[in-house]
Every structure is written in C-alpha cells, then in structure tokens.
PDB file of N, CA and C in Angstrom:
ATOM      1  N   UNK A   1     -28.211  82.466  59.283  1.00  0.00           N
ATOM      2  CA  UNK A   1     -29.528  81.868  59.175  1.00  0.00           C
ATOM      3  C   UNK A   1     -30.546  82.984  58.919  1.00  0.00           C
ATOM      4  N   UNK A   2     -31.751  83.023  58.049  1.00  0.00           N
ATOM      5  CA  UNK A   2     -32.615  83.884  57.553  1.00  0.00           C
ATOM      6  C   UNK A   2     -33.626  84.110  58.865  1.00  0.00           C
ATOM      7  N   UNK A   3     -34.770  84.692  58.826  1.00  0.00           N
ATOM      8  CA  UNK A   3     -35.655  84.556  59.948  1.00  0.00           C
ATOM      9  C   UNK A   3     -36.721  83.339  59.241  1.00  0.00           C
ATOM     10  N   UNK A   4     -36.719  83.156  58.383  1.00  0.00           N
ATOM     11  CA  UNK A   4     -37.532  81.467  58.048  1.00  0.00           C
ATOM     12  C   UNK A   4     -36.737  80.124  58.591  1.00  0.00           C
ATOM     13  N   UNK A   5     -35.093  80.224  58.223  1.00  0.00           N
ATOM     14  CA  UNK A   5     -34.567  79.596  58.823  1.00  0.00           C
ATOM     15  C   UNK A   5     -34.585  79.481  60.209  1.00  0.00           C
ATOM     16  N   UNK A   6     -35.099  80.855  60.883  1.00  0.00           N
ATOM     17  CA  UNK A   6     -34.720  80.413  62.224  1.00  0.00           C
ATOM     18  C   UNK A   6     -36.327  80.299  62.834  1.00  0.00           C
ATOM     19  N   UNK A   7     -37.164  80.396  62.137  1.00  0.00           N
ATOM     20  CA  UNK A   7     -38.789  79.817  62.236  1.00  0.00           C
ATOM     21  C   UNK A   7     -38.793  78.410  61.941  1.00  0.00           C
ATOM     22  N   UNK A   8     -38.425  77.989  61.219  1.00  0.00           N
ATOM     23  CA  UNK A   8     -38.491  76.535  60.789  1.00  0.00           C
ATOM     24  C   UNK A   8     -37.875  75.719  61.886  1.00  0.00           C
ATOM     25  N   UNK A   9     -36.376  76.417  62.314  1.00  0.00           N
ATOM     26  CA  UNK A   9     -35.049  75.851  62.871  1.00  0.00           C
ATOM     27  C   UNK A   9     -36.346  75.653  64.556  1.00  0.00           C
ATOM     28  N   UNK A  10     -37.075  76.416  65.099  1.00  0.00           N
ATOM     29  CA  UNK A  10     -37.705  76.821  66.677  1.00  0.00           C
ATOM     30  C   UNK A  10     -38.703  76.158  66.467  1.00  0.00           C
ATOM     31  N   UNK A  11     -39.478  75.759  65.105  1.00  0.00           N
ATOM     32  CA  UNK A  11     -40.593  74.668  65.401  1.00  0.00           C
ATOM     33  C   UNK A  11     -40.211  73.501  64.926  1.00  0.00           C
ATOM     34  N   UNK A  12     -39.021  73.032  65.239  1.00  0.00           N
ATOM     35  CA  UNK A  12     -38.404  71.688  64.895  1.00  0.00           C
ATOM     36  C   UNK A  12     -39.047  71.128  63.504  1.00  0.00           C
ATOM     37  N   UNK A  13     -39.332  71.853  62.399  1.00  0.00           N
ATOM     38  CA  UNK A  13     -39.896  71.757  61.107  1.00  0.00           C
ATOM     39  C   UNK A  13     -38.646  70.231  60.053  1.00  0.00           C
ATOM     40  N   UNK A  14     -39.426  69.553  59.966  1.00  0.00           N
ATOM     41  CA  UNK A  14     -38.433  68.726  59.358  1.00  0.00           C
ATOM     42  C   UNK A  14     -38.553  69.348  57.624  1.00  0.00           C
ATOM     43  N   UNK A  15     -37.412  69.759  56.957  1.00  0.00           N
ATOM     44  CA  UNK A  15     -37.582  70.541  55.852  1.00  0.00           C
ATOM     45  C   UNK A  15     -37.610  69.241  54.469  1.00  0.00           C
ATOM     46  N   UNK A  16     -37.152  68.170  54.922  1.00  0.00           N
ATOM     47  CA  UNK A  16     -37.327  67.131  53.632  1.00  0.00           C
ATOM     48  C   UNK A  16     -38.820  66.799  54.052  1.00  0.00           C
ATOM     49  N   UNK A  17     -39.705  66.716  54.852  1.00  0.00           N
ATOM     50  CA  UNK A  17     -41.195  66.560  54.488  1.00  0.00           C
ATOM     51  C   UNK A  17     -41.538  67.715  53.878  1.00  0.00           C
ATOM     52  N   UNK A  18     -41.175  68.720  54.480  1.00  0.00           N
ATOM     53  CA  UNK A  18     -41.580  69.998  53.629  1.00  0.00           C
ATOM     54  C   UNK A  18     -41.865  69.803  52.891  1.00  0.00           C
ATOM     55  N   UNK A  19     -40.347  69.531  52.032  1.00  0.00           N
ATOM     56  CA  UNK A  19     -39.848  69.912  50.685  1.00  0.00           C
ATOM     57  C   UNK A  19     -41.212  68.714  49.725  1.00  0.00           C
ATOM     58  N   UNK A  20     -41.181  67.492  50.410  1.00  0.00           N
ATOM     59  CA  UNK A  20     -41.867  66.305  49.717  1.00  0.00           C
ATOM     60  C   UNK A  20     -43.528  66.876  49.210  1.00  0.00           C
ATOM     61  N   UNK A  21     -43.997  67.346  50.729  1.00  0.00           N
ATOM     62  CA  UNK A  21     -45.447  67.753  50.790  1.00  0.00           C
ATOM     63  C   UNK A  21     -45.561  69.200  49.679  1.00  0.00           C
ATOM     64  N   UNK A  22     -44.788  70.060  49.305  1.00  0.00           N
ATOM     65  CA  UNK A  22     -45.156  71.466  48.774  1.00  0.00           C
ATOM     66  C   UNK A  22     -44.145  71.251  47.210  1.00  0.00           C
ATOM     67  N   UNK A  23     -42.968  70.170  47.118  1.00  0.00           N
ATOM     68  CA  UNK A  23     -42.592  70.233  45.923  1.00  0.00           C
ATOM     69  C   UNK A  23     -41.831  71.018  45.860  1.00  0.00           C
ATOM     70  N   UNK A  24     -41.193  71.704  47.045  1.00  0.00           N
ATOM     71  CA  UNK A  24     -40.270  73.013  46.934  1.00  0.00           C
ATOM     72  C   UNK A  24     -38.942  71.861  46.887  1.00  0.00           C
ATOM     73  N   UNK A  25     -37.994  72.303  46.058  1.00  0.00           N
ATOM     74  CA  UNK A  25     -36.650  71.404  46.274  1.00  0.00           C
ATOM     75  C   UNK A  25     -36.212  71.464  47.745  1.00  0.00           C
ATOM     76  N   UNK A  26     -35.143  70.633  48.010  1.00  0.00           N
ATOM     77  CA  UNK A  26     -34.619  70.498  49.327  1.00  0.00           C
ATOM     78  C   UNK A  26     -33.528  71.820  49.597  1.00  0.00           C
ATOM     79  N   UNK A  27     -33.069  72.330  48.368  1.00  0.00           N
ATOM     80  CA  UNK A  27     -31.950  73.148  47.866  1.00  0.00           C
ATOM     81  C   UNK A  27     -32.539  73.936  48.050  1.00  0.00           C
ATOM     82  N   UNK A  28     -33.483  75.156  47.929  1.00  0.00           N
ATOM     83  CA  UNK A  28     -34.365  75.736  47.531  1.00  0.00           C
ATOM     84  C   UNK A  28     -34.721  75.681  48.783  1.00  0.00           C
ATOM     85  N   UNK A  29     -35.171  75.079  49.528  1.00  0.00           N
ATOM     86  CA  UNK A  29     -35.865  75.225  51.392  1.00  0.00           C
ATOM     87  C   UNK A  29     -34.564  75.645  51.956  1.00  0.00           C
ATOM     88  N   UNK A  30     -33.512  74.665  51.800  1.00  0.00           N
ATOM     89  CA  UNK A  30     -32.116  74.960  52.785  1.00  0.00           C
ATOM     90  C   UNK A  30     -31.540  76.456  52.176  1.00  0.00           C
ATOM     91  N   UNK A  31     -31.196  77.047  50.881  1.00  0.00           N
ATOM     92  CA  UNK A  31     -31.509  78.525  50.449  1.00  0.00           C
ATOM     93  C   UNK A  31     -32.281  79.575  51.375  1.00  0.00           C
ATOM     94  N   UNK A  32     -33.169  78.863  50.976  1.00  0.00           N
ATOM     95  CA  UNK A  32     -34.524  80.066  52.181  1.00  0.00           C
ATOM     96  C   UNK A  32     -34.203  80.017  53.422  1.00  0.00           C
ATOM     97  N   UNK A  33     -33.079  79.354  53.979  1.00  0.00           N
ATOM     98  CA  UNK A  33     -33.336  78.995  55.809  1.00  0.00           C
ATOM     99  C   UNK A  33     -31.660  79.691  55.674  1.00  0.00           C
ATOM    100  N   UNK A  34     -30.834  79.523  54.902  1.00  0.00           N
ATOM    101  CA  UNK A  34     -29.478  79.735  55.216  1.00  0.00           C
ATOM    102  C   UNK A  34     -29.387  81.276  54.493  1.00  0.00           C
ATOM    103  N   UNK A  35     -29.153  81.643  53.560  1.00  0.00           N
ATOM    104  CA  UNK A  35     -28.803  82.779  52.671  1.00  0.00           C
ATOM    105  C   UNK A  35     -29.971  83.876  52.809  1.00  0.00           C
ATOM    106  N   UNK A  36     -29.299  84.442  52.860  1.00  0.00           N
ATOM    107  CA  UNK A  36     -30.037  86.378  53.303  1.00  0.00           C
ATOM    108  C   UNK A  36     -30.291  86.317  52.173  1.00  0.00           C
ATOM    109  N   UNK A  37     -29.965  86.602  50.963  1.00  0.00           N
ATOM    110  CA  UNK A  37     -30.357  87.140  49.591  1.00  0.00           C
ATOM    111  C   UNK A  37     -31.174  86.534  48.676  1.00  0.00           C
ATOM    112  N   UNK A  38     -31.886  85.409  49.892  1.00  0.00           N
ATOM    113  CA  UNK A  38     -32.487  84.276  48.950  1.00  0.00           C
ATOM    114  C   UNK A  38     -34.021  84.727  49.143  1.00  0.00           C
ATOM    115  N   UNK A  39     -34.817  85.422  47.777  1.00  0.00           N
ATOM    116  CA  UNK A  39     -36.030  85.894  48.269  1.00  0.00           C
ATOM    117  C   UNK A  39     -37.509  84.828  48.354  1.00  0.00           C
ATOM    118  N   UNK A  40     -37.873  85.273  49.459  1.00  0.00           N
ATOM    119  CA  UNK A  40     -38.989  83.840  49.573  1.00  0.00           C
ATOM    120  C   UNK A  40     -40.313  84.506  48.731  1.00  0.00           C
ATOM    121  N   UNK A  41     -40.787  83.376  47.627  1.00  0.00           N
ATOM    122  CA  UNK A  41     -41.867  83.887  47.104  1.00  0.00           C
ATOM    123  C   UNK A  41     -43.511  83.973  48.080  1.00  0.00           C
ATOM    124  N   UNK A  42     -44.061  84.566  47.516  1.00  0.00           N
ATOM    125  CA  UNK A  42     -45.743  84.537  48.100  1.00  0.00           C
ATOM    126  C   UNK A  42     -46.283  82.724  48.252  1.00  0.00           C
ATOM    127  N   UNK A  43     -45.751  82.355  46.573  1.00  0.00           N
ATOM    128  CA  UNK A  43     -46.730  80.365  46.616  1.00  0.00           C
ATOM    129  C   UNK A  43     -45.673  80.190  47.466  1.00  0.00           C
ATOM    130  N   UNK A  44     -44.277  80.126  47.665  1.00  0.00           N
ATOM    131  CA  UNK A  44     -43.424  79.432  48.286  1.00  0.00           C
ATOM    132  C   UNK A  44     -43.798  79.428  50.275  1.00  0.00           C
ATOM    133  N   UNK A  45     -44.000  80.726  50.864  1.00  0.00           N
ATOM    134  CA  UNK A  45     -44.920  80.756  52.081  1.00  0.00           C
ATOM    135  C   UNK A  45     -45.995  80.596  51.960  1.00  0.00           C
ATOM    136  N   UNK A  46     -46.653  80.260  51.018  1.00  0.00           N
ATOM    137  CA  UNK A  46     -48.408  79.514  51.328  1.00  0.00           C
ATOM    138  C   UNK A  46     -48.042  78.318  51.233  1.00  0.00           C
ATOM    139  N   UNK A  47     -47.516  77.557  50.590  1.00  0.00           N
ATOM    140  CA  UNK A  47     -47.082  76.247  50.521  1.00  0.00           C
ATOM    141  C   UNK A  47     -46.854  75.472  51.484  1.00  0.00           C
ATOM    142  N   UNK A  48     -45.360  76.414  52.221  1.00  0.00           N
ATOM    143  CA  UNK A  48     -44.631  76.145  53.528  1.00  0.00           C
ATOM    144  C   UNK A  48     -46.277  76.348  54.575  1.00  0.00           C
ATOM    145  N   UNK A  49     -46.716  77.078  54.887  1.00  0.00           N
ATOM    146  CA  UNK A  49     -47.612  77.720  55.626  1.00  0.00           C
ATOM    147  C   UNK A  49     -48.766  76.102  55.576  1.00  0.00           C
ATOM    148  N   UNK A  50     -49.137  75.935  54.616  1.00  0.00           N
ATOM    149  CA  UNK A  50     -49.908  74.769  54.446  1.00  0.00           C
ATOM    150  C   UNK A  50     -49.331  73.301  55.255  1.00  0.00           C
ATOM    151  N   UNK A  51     -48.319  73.171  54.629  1.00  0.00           N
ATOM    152  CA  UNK A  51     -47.381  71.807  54.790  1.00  0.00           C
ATOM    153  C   UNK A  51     -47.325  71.956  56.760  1.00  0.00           C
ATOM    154  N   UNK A  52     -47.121  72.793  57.273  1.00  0.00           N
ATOM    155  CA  UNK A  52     -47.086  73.124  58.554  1.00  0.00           C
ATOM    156  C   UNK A  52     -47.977  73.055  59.042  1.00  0.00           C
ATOM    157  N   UNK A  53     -48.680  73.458  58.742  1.00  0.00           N
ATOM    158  CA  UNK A  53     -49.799  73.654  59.202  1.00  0.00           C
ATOM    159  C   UNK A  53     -50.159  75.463  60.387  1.00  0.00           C
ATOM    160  N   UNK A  54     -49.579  76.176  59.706  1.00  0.00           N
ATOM    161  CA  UNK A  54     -49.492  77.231  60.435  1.00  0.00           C
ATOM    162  C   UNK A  54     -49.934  78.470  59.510  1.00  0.00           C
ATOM    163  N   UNK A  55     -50.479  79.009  60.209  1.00  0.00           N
ATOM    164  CA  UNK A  55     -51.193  80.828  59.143  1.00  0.00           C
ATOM    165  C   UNK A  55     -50.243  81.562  58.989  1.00  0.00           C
ATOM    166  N   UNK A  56     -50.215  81.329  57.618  1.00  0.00           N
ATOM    167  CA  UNK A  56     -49.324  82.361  56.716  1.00  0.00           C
ATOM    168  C   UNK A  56     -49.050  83.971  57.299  1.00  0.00           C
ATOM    169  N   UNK A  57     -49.933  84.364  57.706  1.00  0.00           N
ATOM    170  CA  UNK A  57     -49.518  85.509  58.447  1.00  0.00           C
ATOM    171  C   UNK A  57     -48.589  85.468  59.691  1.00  0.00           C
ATOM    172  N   UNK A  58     -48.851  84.644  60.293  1.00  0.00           N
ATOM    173  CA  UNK A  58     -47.642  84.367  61.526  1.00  0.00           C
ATOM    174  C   UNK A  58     -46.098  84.158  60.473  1.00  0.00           C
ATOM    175  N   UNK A  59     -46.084  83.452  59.751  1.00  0.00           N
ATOM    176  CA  UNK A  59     -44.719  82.945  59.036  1.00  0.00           C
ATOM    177  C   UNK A  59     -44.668  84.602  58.744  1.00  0.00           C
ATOM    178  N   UNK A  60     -45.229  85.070  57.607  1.00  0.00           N
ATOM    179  CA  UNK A  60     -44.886  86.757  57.096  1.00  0.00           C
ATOM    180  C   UNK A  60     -44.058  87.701  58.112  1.00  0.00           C
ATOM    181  N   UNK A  61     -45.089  87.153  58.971  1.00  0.00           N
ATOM    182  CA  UNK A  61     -44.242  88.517  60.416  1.00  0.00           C
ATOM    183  C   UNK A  61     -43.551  87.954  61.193  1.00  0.00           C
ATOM    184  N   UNK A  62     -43.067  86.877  60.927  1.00  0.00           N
ATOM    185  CA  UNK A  62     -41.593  86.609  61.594  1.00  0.00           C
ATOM    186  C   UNK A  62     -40.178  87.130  60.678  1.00  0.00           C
ATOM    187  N   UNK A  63     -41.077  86.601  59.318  1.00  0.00           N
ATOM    188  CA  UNK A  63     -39.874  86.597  58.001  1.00  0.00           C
ATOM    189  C   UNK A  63     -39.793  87.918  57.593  1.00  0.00           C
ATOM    190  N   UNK A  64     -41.054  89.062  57.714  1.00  0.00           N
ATOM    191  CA  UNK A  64     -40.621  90.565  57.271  1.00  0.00           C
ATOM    192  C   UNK A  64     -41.060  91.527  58.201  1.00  0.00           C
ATOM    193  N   UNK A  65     -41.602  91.188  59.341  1.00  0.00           N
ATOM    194  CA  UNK A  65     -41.801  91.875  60.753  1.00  0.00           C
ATOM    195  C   UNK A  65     -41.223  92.790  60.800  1.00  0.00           C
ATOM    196  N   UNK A  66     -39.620  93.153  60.787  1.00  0.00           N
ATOM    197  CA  UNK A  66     -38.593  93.402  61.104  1.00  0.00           C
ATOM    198  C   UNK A  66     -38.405  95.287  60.362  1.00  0.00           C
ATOM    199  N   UNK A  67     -39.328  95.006  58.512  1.00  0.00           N
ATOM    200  CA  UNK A  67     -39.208  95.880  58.098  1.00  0.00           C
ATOM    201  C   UNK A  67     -40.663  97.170  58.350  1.00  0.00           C
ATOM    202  N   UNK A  68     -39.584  98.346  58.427  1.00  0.00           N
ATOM    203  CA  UNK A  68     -40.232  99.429  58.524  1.00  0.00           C
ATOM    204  C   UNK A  68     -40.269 100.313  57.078  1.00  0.00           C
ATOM    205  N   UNK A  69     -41.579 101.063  57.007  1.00  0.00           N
ATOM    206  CA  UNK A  69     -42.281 101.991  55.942  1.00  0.00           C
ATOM    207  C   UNK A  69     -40.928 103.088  56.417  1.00  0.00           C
ATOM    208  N   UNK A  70     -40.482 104.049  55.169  1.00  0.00           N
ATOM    209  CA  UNK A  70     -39.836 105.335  55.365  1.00  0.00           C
ATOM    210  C   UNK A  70     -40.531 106.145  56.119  1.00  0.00           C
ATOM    211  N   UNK A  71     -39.961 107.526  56.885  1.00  0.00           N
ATOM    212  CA  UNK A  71     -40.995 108.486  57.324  1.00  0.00           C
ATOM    213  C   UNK A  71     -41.022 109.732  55.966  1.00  0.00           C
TER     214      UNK A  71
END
C-alpha cells in the first residue's frame, strides 16, 4: 500500500466518490493507493484534496514527508 493508500485507507475515504467527484478513474485512484511506482500528479492531489475536503498540504506530507534533501 502507498502512503496515499494508507491516507485514504485511515480516513475511511470512499475512493468511487472520489473517483466520481474529481473524474480521476477508479483504476487510476486504486494505482495511487496500491503500487509504489505509481506517481501521483500535482491536479491529481488538488483534486483528491478538494473531493475530501482536506488541505493539500496535509495529503503532500503524508505522501512525500518521508523524503529527505542530500547533505
């Protein structure tokens, strides 16, 4: 599971309204929640972020929190 998947999966996010409200396919949401290599675009988290009703910055730093700048 991705860290969107497991954001979506902890706010009990139903992903077929999602998908209905932002136009993102259902394939394409379940991608973003299951597969590591699946890259989430910028409209694709404003979209999601909207449909939720939650600030895009909270979604960002769950989904790329994780990464660190080189020293």
């Amino acid at each position: 599971m991705t860290f969107l998947g497991k954001y979506l999966t902890d706010k009990s996010i139903n992903k077929a309204e999602v998908s209905r409200k932002t136009g993102i396919g259902k394939s394409r949401l379940s991608n973003l929640s299951i597969k590591e290599d699946t890259n989430l675009k910028a409209e694709e988290l404003y979209l999601i972020s909207k449909a939720i009703d939650a600030d895009p910055n909270d979604i960002l730093e769950k989904v790329y929190g994780h990464l660190k700048l080189n020293k």
